[in-house]
PDB file of N, CA and C in Angstrom:
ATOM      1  N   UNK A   1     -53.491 -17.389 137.306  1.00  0.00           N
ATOM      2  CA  UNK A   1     -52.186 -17.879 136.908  1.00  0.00           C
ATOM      3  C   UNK A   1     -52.058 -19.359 137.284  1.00  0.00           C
ATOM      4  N   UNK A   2     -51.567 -20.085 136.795  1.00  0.00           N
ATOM      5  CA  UNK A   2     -51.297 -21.155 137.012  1.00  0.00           C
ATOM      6  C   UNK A   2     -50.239 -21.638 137.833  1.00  0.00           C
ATOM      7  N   UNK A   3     -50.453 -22.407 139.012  1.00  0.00           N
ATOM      8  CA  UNK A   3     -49.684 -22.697 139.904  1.00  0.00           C
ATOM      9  C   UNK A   3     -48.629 -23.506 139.924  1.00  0.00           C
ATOM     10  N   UNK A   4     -49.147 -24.805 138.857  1.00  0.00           N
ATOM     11  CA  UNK A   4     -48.510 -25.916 138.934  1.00  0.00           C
ATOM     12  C   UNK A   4     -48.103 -26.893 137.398  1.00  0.00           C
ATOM     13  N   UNK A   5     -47.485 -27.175 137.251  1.00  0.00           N
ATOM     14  CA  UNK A   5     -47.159 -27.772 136.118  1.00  0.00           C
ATOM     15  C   UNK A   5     -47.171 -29.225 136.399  1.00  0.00           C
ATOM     16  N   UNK A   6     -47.684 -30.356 135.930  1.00  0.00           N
ATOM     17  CA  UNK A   6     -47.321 -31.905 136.550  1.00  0.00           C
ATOM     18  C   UNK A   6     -47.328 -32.776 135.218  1.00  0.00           C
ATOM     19  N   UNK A   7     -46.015 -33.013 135.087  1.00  0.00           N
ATOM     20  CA  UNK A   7     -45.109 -33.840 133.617  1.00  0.00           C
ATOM     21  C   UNK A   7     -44.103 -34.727 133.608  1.00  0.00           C
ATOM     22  N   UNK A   8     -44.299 -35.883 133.213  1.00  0.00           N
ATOM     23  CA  UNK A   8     -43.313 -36.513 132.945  1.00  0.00           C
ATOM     24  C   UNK A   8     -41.951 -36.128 132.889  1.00  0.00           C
ATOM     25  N   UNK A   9     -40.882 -36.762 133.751  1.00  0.00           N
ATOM     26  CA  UNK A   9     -39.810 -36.212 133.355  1.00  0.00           C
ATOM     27  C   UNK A   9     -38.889 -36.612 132.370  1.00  0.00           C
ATOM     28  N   UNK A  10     -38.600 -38.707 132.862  1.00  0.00           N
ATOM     29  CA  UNK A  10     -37.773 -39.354 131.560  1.00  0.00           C
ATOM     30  C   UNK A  10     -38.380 -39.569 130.471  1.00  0.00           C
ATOM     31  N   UNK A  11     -37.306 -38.737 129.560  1.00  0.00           N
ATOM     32  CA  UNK A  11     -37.521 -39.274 127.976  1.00  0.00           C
ATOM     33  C   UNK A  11     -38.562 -37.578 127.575  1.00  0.00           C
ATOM     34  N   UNK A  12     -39.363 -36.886 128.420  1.00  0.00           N
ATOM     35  CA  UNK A  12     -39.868 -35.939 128.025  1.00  0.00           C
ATOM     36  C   UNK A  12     -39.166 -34.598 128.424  1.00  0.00           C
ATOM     37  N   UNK A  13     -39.125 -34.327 129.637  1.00  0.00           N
ATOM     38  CA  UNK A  13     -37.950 -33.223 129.734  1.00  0.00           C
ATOM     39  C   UNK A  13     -36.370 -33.369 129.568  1.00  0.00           C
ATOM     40  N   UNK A  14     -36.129 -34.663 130.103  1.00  0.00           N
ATOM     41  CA  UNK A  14     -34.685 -35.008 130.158  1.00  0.00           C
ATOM     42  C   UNK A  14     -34.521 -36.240 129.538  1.00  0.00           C
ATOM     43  N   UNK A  15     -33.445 -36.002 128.587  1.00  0.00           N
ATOM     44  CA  UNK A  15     -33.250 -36.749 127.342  1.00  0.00           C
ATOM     45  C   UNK A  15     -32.655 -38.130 128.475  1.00  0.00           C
ATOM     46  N   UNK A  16     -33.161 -39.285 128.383  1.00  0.00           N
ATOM     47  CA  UNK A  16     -33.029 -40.894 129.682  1.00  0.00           C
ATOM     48  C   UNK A  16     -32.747 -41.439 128.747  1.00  0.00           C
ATOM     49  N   UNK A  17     -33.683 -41.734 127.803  1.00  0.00           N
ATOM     50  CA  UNK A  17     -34.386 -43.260 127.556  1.00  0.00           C
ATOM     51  C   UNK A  17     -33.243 -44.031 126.648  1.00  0.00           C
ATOM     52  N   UNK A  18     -32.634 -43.564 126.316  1.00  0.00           N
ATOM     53  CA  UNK A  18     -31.376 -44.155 125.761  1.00  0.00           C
ATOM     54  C   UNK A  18     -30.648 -44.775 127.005  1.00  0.00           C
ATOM     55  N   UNK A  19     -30.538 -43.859 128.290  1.00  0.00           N
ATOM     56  CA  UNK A  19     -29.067 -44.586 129.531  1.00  0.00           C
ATOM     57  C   UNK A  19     -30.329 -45.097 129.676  1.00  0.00           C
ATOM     58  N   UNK A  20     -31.830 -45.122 129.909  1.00  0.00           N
ATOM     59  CA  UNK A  20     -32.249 -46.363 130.195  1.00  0.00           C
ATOM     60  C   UNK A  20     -31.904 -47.303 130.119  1.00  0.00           C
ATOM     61  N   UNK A  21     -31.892 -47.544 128.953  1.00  0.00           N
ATOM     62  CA  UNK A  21     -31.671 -49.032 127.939  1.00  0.00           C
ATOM     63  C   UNK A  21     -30.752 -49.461 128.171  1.00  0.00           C
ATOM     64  N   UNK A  22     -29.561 -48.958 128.492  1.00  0.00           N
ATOM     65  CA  UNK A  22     -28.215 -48.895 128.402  1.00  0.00           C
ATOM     66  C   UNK A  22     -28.048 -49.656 129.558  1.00  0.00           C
ATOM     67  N   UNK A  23     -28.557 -49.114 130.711  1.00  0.00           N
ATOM     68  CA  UNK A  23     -28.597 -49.763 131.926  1.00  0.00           C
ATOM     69  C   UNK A  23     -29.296 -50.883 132.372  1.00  0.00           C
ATOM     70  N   UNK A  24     -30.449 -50.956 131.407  1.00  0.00           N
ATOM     71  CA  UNK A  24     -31.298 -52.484 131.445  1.00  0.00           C
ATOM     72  C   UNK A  24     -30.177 -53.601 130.704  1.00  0.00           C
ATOM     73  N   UNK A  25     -29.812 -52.866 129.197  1.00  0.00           N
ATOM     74  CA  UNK A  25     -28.908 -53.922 128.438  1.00  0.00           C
ATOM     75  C   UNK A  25     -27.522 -54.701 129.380  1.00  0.00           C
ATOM     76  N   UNK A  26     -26.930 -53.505 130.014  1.00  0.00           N
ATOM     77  CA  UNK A  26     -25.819 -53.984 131.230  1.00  0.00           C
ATOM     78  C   UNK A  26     -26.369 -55.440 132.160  1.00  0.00           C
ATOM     79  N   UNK A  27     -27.597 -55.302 132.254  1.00  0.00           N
ATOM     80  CA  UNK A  27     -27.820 -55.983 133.273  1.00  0.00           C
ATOM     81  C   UNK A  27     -28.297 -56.850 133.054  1.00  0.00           C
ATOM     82  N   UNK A  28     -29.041 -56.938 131.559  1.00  0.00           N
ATOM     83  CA  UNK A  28     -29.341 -58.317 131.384  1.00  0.00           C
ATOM     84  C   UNK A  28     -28.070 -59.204 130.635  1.00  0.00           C
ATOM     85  N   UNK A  29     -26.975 -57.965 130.146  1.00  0.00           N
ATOM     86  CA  UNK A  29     -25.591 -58.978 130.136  1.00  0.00           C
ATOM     87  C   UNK A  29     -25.308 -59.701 131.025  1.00  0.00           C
ATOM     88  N   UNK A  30     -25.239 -59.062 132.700  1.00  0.00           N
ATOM     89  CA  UNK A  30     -24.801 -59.571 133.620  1.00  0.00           C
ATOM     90  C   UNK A  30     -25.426 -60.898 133.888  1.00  0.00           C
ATOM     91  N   UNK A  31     -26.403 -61.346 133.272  1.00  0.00           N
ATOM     92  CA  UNK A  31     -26.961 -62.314 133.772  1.00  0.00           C
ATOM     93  C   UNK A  31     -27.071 -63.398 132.420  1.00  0.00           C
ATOM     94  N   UNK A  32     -25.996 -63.025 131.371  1.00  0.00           N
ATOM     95  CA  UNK A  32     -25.769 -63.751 130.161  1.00  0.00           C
ATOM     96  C   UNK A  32     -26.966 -63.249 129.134  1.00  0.00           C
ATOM     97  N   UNK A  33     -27.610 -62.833 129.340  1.00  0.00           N
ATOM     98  CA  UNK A  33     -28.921 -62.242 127.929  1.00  0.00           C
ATOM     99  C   UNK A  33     -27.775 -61.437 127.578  1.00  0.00           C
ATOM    100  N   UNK A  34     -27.702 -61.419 126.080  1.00  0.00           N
ATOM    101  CA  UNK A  34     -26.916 -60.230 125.287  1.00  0.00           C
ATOM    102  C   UNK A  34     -27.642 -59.565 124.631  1.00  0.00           C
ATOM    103  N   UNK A  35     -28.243 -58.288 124.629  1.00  0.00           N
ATOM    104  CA  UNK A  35     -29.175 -58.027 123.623  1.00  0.00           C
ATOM    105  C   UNK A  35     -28.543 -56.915 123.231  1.00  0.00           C
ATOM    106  N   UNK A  36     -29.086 -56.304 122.130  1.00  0.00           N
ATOM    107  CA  UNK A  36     -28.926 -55.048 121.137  1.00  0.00           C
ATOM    108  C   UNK A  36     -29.447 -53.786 122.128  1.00  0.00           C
ATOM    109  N   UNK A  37     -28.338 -52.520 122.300  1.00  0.00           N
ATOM    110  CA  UNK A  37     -29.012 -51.495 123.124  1.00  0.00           C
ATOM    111  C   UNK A  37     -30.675 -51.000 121.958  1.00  0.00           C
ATOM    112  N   UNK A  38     -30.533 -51.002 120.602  1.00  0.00           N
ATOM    113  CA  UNK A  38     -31.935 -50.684 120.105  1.00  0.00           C
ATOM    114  C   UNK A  38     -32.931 -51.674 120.253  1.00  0.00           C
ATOM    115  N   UNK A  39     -32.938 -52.877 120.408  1.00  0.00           N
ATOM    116  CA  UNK A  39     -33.991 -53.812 121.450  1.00  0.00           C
ATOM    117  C   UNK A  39     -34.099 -53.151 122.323  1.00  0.00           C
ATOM    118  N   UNK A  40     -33.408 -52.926 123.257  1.00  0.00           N
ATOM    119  CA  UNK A  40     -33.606 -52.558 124.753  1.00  0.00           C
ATOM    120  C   UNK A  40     -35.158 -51.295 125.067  1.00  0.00           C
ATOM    121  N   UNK A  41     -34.132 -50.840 123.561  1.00  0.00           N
ATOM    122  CA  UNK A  41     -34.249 -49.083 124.030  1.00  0.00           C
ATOM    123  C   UNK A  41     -36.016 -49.292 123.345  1.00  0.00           C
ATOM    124  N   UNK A  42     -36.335 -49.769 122.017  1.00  0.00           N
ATOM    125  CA  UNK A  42     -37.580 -50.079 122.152  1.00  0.00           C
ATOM    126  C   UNK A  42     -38.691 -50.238 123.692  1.00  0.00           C
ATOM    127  N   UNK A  43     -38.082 -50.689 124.501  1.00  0.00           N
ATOM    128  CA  UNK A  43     -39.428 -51.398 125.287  1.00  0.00           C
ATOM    129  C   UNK A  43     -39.308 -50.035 126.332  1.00  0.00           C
ATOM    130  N   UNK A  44     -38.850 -49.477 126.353  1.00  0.00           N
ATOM    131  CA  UNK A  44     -38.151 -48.080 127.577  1.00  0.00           C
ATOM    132  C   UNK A  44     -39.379 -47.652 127.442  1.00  0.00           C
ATOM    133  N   UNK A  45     -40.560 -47.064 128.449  1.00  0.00           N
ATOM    134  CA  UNK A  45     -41.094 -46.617 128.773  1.00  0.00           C
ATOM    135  C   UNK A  45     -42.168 -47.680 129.742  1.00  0.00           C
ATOM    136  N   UNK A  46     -41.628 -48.818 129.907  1.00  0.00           N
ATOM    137  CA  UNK A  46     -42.610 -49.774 130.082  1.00  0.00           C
ATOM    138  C   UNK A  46     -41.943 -50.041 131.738  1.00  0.00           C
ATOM    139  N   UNK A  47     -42.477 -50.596 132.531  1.00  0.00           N
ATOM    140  CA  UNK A  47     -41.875 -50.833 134.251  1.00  0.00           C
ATOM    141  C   UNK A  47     -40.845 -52.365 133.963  1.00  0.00           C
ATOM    142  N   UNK A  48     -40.385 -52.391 134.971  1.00  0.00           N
ATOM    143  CA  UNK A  48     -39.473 -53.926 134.924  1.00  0.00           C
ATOM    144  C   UNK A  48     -40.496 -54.765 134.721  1.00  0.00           C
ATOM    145  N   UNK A  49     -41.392 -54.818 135.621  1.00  0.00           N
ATOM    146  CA  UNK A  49     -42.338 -55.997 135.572  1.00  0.00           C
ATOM    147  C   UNK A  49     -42.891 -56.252 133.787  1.00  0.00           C
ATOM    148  N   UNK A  50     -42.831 -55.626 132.914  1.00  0.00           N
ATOM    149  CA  UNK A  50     -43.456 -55.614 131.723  1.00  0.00           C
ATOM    150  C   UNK A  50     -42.109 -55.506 130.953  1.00  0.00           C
ATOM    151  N   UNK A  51     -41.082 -55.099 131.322  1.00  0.00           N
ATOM    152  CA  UNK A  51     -40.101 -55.174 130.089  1.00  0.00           C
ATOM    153  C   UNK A  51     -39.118 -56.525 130.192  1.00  0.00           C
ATOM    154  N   UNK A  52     -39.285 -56.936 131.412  1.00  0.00           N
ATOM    155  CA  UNK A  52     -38.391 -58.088 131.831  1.00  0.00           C
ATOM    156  C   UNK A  52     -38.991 -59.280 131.094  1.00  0.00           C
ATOM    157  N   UNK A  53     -40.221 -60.037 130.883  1.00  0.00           N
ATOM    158  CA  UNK A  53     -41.307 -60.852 130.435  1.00  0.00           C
ATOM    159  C   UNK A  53     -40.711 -60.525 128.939  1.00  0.00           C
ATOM    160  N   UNK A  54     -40.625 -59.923 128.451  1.00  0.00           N
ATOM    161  CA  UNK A  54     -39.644 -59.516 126.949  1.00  0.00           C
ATOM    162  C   UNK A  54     -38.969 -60.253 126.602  1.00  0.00           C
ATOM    163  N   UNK A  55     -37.853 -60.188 127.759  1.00  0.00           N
ATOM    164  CA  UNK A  55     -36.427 -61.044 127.006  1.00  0.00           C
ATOM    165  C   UNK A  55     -36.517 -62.165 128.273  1.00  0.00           C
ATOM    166  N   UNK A  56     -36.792 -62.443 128.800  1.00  0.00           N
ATOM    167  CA  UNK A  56     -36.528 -63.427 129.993  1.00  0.00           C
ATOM    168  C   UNK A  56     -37.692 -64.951 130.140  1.00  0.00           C
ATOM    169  N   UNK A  57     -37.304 -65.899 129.825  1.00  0.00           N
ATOM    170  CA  UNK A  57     -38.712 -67.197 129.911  1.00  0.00           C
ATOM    171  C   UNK A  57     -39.661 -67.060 130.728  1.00  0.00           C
ATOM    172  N   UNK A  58     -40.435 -67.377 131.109  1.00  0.00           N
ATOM    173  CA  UNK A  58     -41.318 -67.872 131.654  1.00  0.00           C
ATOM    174  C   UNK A  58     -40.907 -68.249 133.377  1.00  0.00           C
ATOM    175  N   UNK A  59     -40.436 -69.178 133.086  1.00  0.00           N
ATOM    176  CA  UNK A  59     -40.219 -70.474 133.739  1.00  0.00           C
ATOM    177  C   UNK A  59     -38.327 -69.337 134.709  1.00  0.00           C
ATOM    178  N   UNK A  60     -38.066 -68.213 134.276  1.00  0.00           N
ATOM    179  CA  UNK A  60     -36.782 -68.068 134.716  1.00  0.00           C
ATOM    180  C   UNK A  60     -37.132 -66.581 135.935  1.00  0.00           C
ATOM    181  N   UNK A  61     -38.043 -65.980 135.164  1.00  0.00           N
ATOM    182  CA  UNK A  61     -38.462 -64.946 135.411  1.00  0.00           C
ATOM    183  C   UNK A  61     -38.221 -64.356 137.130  1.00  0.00           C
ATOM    184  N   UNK A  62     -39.064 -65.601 137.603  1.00  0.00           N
ATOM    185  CA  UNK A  62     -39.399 -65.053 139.295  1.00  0.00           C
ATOM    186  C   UNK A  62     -37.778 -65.321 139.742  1.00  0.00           C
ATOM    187  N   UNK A  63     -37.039 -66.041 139.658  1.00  0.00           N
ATOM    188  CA  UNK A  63     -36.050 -66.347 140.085  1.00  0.00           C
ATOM    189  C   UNK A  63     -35.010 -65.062 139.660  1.00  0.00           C
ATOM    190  N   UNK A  64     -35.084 -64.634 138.611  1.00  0.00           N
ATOM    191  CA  UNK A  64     -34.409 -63.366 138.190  1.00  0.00           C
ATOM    192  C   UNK A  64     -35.132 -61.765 138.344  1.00  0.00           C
ATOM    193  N   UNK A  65     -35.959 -61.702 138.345  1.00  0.00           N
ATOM    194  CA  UNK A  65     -36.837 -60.360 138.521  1.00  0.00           C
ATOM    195  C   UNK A  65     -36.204 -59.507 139.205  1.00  0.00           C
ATOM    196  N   UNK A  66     -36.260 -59.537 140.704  1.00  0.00           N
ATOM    197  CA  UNK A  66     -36.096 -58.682 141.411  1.00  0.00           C
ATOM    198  C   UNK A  66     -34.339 -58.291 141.956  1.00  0.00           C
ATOM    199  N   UNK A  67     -33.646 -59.145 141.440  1.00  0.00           N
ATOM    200  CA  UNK A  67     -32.104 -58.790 141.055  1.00  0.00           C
ATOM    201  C   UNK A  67     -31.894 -58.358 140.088  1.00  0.00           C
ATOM    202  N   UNK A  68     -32.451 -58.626 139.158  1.00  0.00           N
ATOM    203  CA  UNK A  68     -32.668 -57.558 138.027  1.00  0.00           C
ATOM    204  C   UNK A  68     -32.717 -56.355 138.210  1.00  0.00           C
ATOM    205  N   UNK A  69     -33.847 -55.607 138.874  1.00  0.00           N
ATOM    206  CA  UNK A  69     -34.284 -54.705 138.520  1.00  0.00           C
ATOM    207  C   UNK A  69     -33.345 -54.158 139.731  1.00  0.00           C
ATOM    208  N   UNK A  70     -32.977 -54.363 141.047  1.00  0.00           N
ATOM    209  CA  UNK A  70     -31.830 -53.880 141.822  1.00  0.00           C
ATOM    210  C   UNK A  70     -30.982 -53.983 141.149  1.00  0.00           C
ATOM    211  N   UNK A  71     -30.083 -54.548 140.104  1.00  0.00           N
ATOM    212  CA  UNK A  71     -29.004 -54.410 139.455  1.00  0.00           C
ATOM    213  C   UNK A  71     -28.993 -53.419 138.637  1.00  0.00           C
ATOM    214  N   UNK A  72     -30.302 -53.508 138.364  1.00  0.00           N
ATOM    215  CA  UNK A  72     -30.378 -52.510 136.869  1.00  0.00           C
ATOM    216  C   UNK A  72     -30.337 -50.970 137.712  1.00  0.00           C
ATOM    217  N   UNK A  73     -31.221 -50.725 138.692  1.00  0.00           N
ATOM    218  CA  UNK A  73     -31.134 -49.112 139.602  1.00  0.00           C
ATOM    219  C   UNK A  73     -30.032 -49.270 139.662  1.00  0.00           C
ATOM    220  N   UNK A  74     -29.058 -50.035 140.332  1.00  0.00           N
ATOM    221  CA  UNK A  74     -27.551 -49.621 140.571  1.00  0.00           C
ATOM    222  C   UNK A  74     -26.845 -49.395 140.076  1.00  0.00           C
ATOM    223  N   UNK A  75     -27.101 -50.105 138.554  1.00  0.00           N
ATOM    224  CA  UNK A  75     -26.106 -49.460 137.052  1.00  0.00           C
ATOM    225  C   UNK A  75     -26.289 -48.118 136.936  1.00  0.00           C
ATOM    226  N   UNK A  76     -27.757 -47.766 137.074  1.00  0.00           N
ATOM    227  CA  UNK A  76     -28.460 -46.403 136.407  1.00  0.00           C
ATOM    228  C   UNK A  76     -27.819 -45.327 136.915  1.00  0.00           C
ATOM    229  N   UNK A  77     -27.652 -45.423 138.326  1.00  0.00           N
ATOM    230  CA  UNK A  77     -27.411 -44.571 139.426  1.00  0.00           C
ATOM    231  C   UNK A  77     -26.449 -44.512 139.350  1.00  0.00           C
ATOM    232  N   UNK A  78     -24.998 -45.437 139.379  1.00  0.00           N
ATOM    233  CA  UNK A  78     -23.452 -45.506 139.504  1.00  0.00           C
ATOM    234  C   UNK A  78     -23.415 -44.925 137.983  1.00  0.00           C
ATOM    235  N   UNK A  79     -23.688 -45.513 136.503  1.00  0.00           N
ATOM    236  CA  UNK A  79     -22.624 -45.054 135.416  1.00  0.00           C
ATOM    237  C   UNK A  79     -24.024 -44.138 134.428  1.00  0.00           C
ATOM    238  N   UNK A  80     -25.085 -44.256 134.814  1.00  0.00           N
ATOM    239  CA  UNK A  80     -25.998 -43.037 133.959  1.00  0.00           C
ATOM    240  C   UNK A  80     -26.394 -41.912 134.448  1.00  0.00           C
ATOM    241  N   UNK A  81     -26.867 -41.997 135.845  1.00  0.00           N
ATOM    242  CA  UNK A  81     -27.395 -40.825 135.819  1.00  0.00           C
ATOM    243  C   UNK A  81     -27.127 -39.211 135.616  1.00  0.00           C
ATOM    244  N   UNK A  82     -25.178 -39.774 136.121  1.00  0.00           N
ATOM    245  CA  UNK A  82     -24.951 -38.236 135.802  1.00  0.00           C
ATOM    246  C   UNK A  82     -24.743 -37.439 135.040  1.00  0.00           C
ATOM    247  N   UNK A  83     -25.226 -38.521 133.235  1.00  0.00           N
ATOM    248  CA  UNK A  83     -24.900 -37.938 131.448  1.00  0.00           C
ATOM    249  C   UNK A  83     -26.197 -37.547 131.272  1.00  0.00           C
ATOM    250  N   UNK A  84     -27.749 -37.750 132.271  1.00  0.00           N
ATOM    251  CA  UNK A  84     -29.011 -37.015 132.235  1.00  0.00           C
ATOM    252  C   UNK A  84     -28.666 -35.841 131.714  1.00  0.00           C
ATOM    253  N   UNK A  85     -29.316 -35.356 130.648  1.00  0.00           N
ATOM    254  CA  UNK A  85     -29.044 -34.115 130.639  1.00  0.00           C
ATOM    255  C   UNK A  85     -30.824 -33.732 130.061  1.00  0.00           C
ATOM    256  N   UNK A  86     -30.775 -32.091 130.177  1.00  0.00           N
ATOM    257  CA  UNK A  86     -32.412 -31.733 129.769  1.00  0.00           C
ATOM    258  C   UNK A  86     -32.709 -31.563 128.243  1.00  0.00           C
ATOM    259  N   UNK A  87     -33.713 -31.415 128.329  1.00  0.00           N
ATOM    260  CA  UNK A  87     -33.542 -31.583 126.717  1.00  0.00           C
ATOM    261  C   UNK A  87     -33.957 -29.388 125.986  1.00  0.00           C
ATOM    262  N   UNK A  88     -33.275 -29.222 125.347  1.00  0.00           N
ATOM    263  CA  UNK A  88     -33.140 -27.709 124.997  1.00  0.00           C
ATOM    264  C   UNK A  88     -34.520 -26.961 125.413  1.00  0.00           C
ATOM    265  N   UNK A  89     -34.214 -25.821 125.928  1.00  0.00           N
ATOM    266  CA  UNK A  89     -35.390 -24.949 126.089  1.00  0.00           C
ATOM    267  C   UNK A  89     -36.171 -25.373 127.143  1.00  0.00           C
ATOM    268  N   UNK A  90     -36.051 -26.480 128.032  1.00  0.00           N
ATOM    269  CA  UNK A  90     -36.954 -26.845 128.933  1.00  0.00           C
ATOM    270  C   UNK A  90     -37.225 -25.558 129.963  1.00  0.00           C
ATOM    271  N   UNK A  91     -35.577 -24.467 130.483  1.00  0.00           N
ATOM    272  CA  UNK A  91     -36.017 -23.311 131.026  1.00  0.00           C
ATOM    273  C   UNK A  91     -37.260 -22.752 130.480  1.00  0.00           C
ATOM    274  N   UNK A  92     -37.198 -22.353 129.169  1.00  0.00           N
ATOM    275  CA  UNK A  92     -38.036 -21.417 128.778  1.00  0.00           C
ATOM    276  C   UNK A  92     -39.581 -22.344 128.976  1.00  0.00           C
ATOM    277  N   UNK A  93     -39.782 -23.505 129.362  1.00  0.00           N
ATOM    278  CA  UNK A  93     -41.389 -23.940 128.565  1.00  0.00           C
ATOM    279  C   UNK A  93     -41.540 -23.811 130.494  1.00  0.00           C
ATOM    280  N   UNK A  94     -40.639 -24.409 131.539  1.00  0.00           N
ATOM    281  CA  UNK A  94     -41.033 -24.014 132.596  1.00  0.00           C
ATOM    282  C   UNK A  94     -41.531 -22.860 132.786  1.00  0.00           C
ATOM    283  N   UNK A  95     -40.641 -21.532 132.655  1.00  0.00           N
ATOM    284  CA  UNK A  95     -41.289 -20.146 132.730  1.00  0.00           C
ATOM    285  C   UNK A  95     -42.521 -19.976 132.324  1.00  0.00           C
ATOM    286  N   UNK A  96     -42.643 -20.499 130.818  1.00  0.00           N
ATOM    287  CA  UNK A  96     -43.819 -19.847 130.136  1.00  0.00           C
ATOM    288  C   UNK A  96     -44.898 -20.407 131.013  1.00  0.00           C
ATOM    289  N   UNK A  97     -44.879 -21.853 131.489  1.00  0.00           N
ATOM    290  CA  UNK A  97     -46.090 -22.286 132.068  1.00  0.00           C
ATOM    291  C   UNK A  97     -46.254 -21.630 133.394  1.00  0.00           C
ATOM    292  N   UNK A  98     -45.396 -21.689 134.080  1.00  0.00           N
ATOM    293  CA  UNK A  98     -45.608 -21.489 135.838  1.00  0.00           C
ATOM    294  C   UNK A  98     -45.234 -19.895 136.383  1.00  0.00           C
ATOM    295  N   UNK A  99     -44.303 -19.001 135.250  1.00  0.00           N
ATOM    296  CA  UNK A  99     -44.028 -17.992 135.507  1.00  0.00           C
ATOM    297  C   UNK A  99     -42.813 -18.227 136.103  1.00  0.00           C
ATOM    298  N   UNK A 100     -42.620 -19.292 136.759  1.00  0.00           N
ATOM    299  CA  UNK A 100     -40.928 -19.376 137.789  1.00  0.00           C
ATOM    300  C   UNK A 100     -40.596 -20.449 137.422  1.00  0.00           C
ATOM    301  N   UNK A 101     -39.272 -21.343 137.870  1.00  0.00           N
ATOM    302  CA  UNK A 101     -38.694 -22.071 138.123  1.00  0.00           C
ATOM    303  C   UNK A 101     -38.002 -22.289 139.072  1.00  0.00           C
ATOM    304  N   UNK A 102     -37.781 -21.922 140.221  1.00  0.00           N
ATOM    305  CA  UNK A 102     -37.260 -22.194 141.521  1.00  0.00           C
ATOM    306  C   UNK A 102     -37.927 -22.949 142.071  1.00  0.00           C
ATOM    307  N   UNK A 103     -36.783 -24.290 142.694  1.00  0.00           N
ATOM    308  CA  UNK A 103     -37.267 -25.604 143.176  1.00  0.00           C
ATOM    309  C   UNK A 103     -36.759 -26.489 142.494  1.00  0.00           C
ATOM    310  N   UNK A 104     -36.275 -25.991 140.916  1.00  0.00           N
ATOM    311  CA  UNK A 104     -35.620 -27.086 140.467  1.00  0.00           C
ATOM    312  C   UNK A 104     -34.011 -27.024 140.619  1.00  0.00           C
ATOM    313  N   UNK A 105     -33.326 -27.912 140.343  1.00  0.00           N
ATOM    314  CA  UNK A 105     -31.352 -27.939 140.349  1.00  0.00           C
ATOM    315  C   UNK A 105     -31.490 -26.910 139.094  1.00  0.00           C
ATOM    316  N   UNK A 106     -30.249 -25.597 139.414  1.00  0.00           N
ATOM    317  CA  UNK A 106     -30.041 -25.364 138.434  1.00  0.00           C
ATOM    318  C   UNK A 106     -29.796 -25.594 136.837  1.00  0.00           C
ATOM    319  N   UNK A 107     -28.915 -26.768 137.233  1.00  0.00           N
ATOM    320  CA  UNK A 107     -28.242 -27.549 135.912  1.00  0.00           C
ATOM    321  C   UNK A 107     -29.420 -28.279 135.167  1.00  0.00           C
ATOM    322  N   UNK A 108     -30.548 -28.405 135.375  1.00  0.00           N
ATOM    323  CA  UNK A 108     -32.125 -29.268 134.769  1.00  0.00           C
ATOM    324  C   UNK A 108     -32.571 -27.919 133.753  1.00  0.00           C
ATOM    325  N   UNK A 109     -31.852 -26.542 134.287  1.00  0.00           N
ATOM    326  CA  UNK A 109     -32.553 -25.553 133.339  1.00  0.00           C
ATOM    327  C   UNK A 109     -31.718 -24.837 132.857  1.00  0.00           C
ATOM    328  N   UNK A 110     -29.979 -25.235 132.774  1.00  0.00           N
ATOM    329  CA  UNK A 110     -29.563 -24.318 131.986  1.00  0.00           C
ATOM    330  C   UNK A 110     -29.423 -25.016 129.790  1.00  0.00           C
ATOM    331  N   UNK A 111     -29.477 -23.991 129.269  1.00  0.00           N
ATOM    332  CA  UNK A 111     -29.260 -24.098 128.028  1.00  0.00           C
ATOM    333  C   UNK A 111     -27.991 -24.745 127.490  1.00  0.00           C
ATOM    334  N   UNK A 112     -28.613 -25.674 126.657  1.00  0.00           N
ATOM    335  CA  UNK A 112     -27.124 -26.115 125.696  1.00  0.00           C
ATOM    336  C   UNK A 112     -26.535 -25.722 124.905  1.00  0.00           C
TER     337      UNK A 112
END
């Protein structure tokens, strides 16, 4: 039997990658970049260090980086994380693989 399951969670079990974006786009408002949440949401799967180099110069980058990306966790955390939701059936593909699901928050496996 198989013991263990090991998977991606944002964007594959739990529908993110949209409040991703959402929360990158916030933050590069905050710092005057205005961009389109479907720009944003394009580069979502990529780390700060690689999505920031995107919209940000060269020459601006180091000076903005790492307030960035603390601004951006703090958006995520204060106004997204708690519209995470799973994406349908994830109970059932846990079961089928591992036989259980205990260990996870209930609410990650109930049905929509």
């Amino acid at each position: 039997m198989l013991k263990a399951v090991l998977s991606d969670i944002d964007g594959t079990l739990v529908e993110s990658n949209w409040l991703h974006a959402a929360a990158w786009r916030d933050a590069f408002g905050m710092m005057g970049l205005h961009l389109e949440l479907e720009e944003v949401r394009r580069q979502i799967g990529k780390g700060g260090d690689e999505l920031i180099p995107v919209f940000v110069p060269w020459w601006k980058r180091r000076q903005v980086e790492e307030p960035l990306k603390t601004y951006r966790k703090f958006i995520f955390e204060a106004d997204y994380m708690g519209k995470v939701k799973p994406f349908s059936r994830v109970r059932n593909l846990a079961a089928n693989e591992t036989g259980r699901t205990e260990g996870c928050p209930r609410e990650f496996f109930e049905e929509r």
